[in-house]
Each structure stands twice: as C-alpha cells, then as structure tokens.
C-alpha atoms as a PDB file:
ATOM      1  CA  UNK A   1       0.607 -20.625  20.542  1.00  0.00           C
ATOM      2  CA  UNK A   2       2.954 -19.468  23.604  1.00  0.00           C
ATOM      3  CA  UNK A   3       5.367 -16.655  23.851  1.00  0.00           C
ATOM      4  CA  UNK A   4       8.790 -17.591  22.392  1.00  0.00           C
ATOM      5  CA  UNK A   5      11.365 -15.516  23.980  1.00  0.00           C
ATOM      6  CA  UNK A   6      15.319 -15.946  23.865  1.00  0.00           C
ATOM      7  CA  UNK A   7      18.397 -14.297  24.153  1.00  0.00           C
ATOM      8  CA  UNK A   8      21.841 -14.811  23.552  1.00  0.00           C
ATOM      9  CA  UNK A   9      24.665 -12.556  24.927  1.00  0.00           C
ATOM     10  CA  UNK A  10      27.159 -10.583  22.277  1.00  0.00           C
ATOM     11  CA  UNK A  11      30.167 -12.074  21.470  1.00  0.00           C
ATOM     12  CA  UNK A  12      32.490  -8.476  21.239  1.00  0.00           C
ATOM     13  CA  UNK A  13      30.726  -5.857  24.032  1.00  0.00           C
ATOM     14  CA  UNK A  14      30.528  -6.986  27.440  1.00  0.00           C
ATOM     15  CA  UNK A  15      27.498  -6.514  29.599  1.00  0.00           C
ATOM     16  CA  UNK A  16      24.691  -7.028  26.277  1.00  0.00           C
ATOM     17  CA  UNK A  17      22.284  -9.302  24.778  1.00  0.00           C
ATOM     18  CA  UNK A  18      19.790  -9.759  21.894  1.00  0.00           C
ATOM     19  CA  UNK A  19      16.526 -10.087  22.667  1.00  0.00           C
ATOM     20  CA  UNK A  20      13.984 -11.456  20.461  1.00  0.00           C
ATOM     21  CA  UNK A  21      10.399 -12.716  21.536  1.00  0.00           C
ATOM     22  CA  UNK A  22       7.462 -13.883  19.444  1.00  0.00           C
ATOM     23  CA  UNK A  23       3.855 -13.504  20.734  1.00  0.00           C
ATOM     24  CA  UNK A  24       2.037 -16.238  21.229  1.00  0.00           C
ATOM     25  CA  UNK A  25      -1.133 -14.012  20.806  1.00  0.00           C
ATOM     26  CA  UNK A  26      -0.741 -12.691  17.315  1.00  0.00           C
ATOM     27  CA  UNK A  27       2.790 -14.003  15.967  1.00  0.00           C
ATOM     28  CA  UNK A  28       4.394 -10.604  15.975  1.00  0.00           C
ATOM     29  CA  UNK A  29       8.387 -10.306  16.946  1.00  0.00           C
ATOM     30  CA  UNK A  30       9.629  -7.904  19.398  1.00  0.00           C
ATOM     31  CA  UNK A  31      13.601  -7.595  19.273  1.00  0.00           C
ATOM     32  CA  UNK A  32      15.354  -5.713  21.973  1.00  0.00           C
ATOM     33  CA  UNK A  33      19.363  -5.188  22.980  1.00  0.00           C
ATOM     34  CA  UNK A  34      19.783  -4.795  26.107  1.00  0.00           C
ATOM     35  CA  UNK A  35      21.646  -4.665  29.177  1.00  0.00           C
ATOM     36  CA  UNK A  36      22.729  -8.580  30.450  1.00  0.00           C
ATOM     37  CA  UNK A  37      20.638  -8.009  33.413  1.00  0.00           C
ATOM     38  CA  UNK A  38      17.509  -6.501  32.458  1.00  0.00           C
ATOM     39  CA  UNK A  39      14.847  -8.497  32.605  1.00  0.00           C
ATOM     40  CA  UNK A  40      12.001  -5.769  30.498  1.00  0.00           C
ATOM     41  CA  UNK A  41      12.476  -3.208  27.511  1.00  0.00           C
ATOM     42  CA  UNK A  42      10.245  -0.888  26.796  1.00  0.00           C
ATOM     43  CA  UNK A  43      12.412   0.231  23.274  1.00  0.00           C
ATOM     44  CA  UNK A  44      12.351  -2.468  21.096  1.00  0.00           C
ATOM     45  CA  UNK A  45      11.528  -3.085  17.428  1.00  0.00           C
ATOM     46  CA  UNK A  46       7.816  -5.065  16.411  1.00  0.00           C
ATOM     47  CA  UNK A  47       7.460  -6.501  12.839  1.00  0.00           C
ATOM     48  CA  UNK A  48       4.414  -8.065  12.684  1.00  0.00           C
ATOM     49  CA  UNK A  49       3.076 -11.832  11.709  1.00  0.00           C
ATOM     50  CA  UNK A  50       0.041 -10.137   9.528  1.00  0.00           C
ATOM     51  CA  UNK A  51       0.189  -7.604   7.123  1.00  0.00           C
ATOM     52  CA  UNK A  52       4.016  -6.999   7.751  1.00  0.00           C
ATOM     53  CA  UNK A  53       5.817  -3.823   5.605  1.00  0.00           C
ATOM     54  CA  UNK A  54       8.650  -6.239   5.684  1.00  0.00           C
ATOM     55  CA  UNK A  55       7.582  -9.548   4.875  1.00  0.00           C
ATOM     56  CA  UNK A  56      11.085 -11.253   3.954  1.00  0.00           C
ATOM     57  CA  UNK A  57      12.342  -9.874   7.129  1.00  0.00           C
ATOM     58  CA  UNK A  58       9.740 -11.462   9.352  1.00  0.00           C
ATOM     59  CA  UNK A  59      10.656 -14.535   8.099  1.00  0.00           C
ATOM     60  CA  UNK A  60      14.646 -14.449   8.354  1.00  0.00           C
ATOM     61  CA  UNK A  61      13.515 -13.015  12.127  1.00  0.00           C
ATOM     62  CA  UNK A  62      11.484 -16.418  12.309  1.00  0.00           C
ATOM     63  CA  UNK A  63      14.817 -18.372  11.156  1.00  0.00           C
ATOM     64  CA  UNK A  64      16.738 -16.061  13.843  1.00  0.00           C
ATOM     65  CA  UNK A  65      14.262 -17.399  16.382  1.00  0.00           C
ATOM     66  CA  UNK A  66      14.847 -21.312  15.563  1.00  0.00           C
ATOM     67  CA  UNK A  67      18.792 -20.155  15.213  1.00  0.00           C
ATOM     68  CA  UNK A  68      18.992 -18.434  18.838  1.00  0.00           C
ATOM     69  CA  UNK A  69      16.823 -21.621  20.532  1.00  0.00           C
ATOM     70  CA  UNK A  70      19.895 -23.966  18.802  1.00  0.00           C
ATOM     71  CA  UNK A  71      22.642 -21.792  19.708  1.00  0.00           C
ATOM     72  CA  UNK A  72      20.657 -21.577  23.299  1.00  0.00           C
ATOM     73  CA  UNK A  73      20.395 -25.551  23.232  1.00  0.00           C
ATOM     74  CA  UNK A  74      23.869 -26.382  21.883  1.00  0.00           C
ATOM     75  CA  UNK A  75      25.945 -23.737  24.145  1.00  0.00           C
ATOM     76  CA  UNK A  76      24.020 -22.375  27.030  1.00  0.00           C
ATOM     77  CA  UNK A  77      25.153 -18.778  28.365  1.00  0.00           C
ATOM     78  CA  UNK A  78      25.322 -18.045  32.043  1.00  0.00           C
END
C-alpha cells in the first residue's frame, strides 16, 4: 500500500487546511490543520489501522479520506 495524503483548504478561516494522510506502511491516519503553506507538521493526531481505542472513528476517518480525494477530484483548490 502507498501513502494517501490530501488536503483540502477551510471554507470560513483564510490561510488553513486539513490534513489527513494514511500510511502506506501500517494503515494508520495522521490528521493535521495547518497553515496553507506548510508543507510538514510535527502536531498532528494518529489513530491507528490495528488495535485502534477508537475503532468507529478510524473508519468514518477512512470515509473522510475517499470524501477529501472526491472533493479534491471534483473541485481542485489552488
């Protein structure tokens, strides 16, 4: 599996975006918001593939994924 990684830019605050990338080593998601031009965070939030605490929220984070690459697809941001 490869690294999944997309963003999308907010809607209200000027100058941020969501963050969300999926390992394509172990599964886990990392989601990050963030300035519109960074490119790395080191703060971010990891719920992982295996043995997750939050099981029902790794999988709406897996739907957020497929919803971002859509969004991404059907109305690219600059």
């Amino acid at each position: 599996m490869i690294d999944i990684e997309v963003e999308r830019i907010c809607d209200m605050r000027a100058g941020y975006k969501l963050h969300v990338l999926r390992s394509g080593v172990d599964g886990d998601i990392h989601i990050s918001v963030m300035s519109v031009d960074d490119r790395v965070s080191f703060q971010d939030v990891e719920f992982c593939a295996s043995a997750s605490q939050s099981p029902n929220t790794f999988k709406a984070l897996c739907e957020l994924v497929k919803a971002m690459q859509k969004d991404a697809e059907e109305r690219p941001q600059g």
